[in-house]
C-alpha atoms as a PDB file:
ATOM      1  CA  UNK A   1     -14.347  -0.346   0.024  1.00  0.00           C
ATOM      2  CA  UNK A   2     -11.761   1.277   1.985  1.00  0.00           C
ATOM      3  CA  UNK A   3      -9.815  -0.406   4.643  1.00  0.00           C
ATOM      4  CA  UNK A   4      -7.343   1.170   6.916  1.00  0.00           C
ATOM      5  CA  UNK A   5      -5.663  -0.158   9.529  1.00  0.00           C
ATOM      6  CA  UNK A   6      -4.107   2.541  12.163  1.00  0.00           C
ATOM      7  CA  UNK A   7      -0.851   0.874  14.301  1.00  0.00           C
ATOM      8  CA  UNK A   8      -0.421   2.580  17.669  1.00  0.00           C
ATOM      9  CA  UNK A   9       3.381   2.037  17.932  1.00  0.00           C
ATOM     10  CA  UNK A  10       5.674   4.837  18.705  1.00  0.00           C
ATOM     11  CA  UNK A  11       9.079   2.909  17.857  1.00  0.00           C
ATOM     12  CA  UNK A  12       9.791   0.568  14.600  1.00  0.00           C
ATOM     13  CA  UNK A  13      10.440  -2.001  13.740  1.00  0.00           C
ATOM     14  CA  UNK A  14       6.876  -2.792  15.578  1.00  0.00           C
ATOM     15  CA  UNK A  15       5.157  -6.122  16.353  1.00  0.00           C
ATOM     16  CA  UNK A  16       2.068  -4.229  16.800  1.00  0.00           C
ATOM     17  CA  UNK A  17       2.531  -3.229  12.767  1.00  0.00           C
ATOM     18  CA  UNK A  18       2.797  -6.451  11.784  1.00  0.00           C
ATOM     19  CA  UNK A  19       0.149  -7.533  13.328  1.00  0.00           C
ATOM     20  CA  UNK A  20      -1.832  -4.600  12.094  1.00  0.00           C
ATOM     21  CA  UNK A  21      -0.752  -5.342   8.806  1.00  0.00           C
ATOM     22  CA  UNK A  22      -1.382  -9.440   8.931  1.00  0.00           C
ATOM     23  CA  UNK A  23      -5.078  -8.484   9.510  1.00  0.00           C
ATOM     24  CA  UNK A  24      -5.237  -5.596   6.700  1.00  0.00           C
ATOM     25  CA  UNK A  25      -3.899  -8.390   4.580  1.00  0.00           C
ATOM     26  CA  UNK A  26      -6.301 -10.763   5.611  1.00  0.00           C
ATOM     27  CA  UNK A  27      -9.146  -8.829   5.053  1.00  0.00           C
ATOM     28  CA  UNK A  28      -8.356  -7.200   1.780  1.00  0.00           C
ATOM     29  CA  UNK A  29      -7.839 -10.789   0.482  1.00  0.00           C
ATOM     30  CA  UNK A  30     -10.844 -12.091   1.670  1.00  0.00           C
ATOM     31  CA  UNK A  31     -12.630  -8.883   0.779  1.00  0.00           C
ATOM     32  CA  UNK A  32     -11.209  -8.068  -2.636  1.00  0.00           C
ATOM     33  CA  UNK A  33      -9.825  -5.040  -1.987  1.00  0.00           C
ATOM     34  CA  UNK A  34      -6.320  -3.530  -1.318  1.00  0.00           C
ATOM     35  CA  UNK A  35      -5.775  -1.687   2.087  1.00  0.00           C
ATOM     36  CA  UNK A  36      -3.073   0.423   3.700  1.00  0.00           C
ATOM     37  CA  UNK A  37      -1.902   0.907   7.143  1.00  0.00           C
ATOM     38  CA  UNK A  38      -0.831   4.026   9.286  1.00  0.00           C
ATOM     39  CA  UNK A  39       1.878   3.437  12.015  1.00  0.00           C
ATOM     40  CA  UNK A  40       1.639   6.454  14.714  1.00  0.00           C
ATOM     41  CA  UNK A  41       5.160   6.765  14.694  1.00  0.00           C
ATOM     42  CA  UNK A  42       5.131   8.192  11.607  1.00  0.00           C
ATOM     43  CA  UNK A  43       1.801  10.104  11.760  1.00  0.00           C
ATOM     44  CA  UNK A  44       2.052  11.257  15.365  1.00  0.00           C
ATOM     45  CA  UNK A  45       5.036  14.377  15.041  1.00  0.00           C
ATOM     46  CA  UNK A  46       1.866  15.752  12.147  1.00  0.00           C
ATOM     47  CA  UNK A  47      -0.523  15.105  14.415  1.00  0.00           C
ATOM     48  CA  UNK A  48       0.732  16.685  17.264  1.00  0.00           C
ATOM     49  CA  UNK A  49       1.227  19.767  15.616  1.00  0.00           C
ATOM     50  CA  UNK A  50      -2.188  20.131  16.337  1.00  0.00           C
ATOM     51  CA  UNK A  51      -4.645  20.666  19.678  1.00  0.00           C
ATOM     52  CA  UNK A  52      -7.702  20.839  17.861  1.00  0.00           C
ATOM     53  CA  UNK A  53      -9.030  19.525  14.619  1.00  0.00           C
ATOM     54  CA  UNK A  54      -9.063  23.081  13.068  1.00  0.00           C
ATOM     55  CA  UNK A  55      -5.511  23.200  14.042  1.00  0.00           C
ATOM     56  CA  UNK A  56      -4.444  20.709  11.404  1.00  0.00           C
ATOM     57  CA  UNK A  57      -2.468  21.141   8.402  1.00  0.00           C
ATOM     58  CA  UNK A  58      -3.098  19.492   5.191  1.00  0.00           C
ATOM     59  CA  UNK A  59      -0.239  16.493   5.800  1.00  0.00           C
ATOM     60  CA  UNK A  60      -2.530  16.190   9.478  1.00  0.00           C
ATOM     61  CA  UNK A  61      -6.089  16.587   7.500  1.00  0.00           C
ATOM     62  CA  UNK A  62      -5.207  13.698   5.099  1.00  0.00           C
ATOM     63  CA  UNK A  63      -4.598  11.116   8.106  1.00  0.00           C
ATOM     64  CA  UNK A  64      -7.622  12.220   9.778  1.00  0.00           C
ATOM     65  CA  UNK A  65      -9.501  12.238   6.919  1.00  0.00           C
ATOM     66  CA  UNK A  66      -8.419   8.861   6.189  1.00  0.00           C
ATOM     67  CA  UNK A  67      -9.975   7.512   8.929  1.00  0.00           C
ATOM     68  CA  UNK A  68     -13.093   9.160   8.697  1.00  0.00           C
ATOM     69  CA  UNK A  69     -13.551   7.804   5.552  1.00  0.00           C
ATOM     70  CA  UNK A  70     -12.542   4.097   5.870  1.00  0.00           C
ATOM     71  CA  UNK A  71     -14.958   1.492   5.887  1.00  0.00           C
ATOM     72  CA  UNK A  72     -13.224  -0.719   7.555  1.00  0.00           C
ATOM     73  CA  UNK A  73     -10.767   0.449  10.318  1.00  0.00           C
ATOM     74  CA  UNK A  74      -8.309  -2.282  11.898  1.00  0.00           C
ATOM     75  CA  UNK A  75      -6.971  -0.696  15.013  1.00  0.00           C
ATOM     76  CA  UNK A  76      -4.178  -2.076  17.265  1.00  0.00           C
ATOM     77  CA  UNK A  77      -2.047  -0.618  19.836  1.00  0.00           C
ATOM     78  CA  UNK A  78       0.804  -1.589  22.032  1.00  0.00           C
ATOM     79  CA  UNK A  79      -0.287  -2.364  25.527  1.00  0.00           C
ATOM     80  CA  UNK A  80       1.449   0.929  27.511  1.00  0.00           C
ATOM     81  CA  UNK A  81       0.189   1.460  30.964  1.00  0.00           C
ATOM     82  CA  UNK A  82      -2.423  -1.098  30.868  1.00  0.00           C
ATOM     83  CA  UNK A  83      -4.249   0.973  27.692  1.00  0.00           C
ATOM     84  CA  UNK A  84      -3.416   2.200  24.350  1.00  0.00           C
ATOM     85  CA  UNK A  85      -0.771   5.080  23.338  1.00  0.00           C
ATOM     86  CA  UNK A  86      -1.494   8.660  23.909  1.00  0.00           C
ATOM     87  CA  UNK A  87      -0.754   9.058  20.076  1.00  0.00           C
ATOM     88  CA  UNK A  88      -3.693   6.899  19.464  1.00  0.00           C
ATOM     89  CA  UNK A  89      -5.354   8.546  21.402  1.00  0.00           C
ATOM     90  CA  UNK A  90      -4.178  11.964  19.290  1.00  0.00           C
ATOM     91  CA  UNK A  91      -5.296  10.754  16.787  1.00  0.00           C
ATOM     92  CA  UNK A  92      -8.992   9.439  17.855  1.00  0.00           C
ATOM     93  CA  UNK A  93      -9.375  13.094  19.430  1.00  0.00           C
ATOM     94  CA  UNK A  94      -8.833  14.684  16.105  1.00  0.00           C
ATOM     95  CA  UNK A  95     -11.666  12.364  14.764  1.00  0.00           C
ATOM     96  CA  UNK A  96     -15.231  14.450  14.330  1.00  0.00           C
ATOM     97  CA  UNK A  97     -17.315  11.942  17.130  1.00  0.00           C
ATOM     98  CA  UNK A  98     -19.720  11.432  14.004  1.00  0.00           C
ATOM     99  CA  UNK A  99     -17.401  10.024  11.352  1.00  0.00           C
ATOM    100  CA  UNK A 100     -17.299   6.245  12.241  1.00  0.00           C
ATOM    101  CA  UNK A 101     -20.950   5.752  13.042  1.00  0.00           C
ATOM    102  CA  UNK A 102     -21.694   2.036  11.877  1.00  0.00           C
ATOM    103  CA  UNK A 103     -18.201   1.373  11.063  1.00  0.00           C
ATOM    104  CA  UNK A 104     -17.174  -1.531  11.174  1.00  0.00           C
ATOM    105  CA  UNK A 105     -13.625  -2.068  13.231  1.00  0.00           C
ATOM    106  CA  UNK A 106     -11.144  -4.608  14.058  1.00  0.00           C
ATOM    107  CA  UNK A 107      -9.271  -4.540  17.560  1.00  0.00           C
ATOM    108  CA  UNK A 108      -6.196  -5.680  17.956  1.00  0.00           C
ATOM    109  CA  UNK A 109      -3.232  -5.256  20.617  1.00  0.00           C
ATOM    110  CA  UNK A 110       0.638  -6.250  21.413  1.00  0.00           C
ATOM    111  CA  UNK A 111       1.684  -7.214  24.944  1.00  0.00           C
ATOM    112  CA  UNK A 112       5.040  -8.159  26.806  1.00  0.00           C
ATOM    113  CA  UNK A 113       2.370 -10.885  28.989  1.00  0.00           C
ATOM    114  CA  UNK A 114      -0.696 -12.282  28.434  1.00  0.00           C
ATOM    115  CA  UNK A 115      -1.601 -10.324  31.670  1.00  0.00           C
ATOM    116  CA  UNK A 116      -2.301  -7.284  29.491  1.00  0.00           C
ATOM    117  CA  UNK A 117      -4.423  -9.313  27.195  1.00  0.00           C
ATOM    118  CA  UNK A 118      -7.948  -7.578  28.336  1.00  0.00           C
ATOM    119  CA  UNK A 119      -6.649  -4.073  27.123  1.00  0.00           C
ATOM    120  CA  UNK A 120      -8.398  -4.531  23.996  1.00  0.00           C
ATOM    121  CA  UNK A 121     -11.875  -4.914  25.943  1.00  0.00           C
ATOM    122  CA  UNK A 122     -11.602  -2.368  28.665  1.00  0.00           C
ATOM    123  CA  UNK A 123      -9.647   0.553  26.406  1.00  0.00           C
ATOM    124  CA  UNK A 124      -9.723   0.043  22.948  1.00  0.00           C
ATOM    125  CA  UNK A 125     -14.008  -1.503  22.988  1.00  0.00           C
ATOM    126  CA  UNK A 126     -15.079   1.676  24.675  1.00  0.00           C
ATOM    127  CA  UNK A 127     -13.346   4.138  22.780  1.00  0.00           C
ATOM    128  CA  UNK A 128     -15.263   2.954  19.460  1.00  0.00           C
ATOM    129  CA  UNK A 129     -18.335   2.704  21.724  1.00  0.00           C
ATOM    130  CA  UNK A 130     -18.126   6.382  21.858  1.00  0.00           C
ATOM    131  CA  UNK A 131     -18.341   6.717  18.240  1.00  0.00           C
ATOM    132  CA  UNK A 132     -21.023   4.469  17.977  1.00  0.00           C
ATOM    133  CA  UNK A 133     -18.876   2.093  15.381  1.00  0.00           C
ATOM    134  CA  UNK A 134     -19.220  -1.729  15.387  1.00  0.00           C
ATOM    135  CA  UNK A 135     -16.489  -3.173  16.691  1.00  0.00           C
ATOM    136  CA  UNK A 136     -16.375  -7.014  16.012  1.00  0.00           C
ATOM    137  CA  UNK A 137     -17.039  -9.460  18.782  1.00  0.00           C
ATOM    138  CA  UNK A 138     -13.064 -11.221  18.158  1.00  0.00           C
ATOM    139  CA  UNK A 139     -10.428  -9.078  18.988  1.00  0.00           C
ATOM    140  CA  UNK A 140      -6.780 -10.552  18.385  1.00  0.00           C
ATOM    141  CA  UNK A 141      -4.064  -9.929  21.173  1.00  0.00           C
ATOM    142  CA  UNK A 142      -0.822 -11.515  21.150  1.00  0.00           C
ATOM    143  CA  UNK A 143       2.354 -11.273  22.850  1.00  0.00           C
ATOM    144  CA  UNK A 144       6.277 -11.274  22.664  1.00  0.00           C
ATOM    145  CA  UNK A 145       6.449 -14.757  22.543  1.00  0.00           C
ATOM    146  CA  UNK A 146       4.111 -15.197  19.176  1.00  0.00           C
ATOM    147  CA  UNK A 147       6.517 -13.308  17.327  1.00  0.00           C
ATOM    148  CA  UNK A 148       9.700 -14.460  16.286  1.00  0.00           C
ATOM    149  CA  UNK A 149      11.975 -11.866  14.008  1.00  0.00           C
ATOM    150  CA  UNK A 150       9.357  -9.473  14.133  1.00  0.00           C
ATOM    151  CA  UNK A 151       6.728 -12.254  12.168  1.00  0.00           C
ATOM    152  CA  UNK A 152       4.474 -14.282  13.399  1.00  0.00           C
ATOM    153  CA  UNK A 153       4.903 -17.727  14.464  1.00  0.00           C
ATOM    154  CA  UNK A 154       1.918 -18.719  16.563  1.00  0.00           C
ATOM    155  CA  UNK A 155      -0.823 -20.596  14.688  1.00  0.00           C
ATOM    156  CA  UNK A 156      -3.284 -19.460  17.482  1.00  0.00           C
ATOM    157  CA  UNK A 157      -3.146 -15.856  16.206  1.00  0.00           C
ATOM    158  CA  UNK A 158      -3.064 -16.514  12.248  1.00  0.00           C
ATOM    159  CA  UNK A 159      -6.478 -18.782  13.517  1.00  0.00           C
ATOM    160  CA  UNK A 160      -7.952 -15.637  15.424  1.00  0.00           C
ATOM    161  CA  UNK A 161      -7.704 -13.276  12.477  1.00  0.00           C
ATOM    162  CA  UNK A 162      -9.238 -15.530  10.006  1.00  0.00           C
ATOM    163  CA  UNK A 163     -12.129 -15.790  12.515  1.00  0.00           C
ATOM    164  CA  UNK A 164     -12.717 -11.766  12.911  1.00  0.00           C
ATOM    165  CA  UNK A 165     -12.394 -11.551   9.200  1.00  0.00           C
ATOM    166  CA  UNK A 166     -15.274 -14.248   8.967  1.00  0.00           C
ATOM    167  CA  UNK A 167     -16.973 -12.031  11.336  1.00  0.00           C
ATOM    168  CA  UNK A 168     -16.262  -9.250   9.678  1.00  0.00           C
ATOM    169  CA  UNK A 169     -17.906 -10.274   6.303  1.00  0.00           C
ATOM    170  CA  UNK A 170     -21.045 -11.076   8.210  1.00  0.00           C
ATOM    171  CA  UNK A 171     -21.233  -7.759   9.380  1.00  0.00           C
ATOM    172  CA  UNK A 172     -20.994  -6.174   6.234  1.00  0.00           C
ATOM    173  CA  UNK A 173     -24.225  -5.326   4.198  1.00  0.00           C
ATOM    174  CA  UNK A 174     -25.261  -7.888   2.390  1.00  0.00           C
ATOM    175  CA  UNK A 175     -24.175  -6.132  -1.072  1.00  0.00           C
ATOM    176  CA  UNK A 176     -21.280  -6.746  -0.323  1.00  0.00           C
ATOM    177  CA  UNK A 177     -20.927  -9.963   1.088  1.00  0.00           C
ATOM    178  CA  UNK A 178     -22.589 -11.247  -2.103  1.00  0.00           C
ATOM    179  CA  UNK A 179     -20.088  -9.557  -4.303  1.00  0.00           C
ATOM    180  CA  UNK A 180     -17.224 -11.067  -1.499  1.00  0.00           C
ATOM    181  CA  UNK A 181     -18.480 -14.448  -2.451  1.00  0.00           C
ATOM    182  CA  UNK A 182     -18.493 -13.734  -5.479  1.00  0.00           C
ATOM    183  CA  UNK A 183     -15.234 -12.610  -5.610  1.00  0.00           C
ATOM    184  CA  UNK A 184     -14.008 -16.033  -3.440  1.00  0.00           C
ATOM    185  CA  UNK A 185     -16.174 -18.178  -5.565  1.00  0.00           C
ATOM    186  CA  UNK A 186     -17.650 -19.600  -2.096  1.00  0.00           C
ATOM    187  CA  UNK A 187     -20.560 -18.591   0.792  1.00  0.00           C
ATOM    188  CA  UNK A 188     -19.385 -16.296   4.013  1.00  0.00           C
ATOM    189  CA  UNK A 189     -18.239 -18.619   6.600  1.00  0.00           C
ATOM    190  CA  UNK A 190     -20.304 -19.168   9.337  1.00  0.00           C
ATOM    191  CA  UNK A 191     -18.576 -18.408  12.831  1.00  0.00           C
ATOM    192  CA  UNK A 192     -18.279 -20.949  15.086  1.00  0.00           C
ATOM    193  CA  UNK A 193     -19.257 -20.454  18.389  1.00  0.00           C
ATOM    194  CA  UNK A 194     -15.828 -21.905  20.306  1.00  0.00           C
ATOM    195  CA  UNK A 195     -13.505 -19.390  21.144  1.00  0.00           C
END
């Protein structure tokens, strides 16, 4: 099982990453299995090297291929101009439109308010609607003020990721939610319905 989570940011250090990276953790704990996560702002300068996906180099080939081949893709971006960066978006137009069909993904996003908190429904939703992946039904968004040191502090958030990771393991095939419990020695989790 491959998990990959892609960060949007264009700066570090990056709340978006560590968010990114909370959830990558999260689910390669509950899932048994070790993931890695690309921040844009070191895979954008490769990437934009290139127009087209024929245009890539090898270093550029390996990051798209990456995420065509992940299982499980955790994307988040930092809320600029009410949607997600144009390296992000680089990086999903590089992406053959076939390569994450019934993929299961993870949306996540970093605001300054909670204003900006619908981003991940409006952009980021859409954008793997096009593909034709799964995205899962609890997106986590959080803002400035659940970060403290660049870590986060709110409970609220650490709560919403264990819940799209519960989700998550329902949506896998049942193969491997067996060997997941398994694994954890216990059943899925049921989702609750509150929010």
């Amino acid at each position: 099982m491959k998990i990959l989570g892609l960060s949007g940011n264009v700066k570090r250090p990056s709340r978006t990453a560590v968010l990114v990276e909370a959830i990558v953790a999260a689910v390669g704990s509950r899932l048994g299995f070790a993931g890695q996560t690309i921040e844009l702002v070191d895979a954008a300068p490769v990437l934009f090297k290139a127009l087209r996906s024929d245009q890539l180099d090898a270093e550029g080939r390996a990051i798209v291929d990456a995420v065509e081949a992940a299982d499980v893709l955790v994307v988040g971006s930092p809320v600029y101009r009410a949607s997600y960066t144009g390296a992000l978006k680089h990086l999903f137009d590089l992406v053959d439109y076939r390569a994450l069909t019934g993929k299961r993904v993870i949306l996540a996003a970093t605001g300054g308010t909670p204003l900006h908190g619908l981003m991940t429904e409006h952009q980021l939703r859409p954008l793997f609607g096009f593909f034709n992946a799964l995205s899962l039904p609890t997106a986590i968004y959080a803002t400035e003020t659940d970060f403290a040191e660049y870590q986060i502090t709110n409970p609220t958030v650490h709560e919403r990721i264990e819940r799209t990771v519960s989700e998550l393991v329902q949506a896998l095939p049942f193969a491997i939610q067996a060997a997941t419990a398994r694994v954890h020695d216990h059943r899925p989790a049921l989702v609750a319905a509150s929010a």
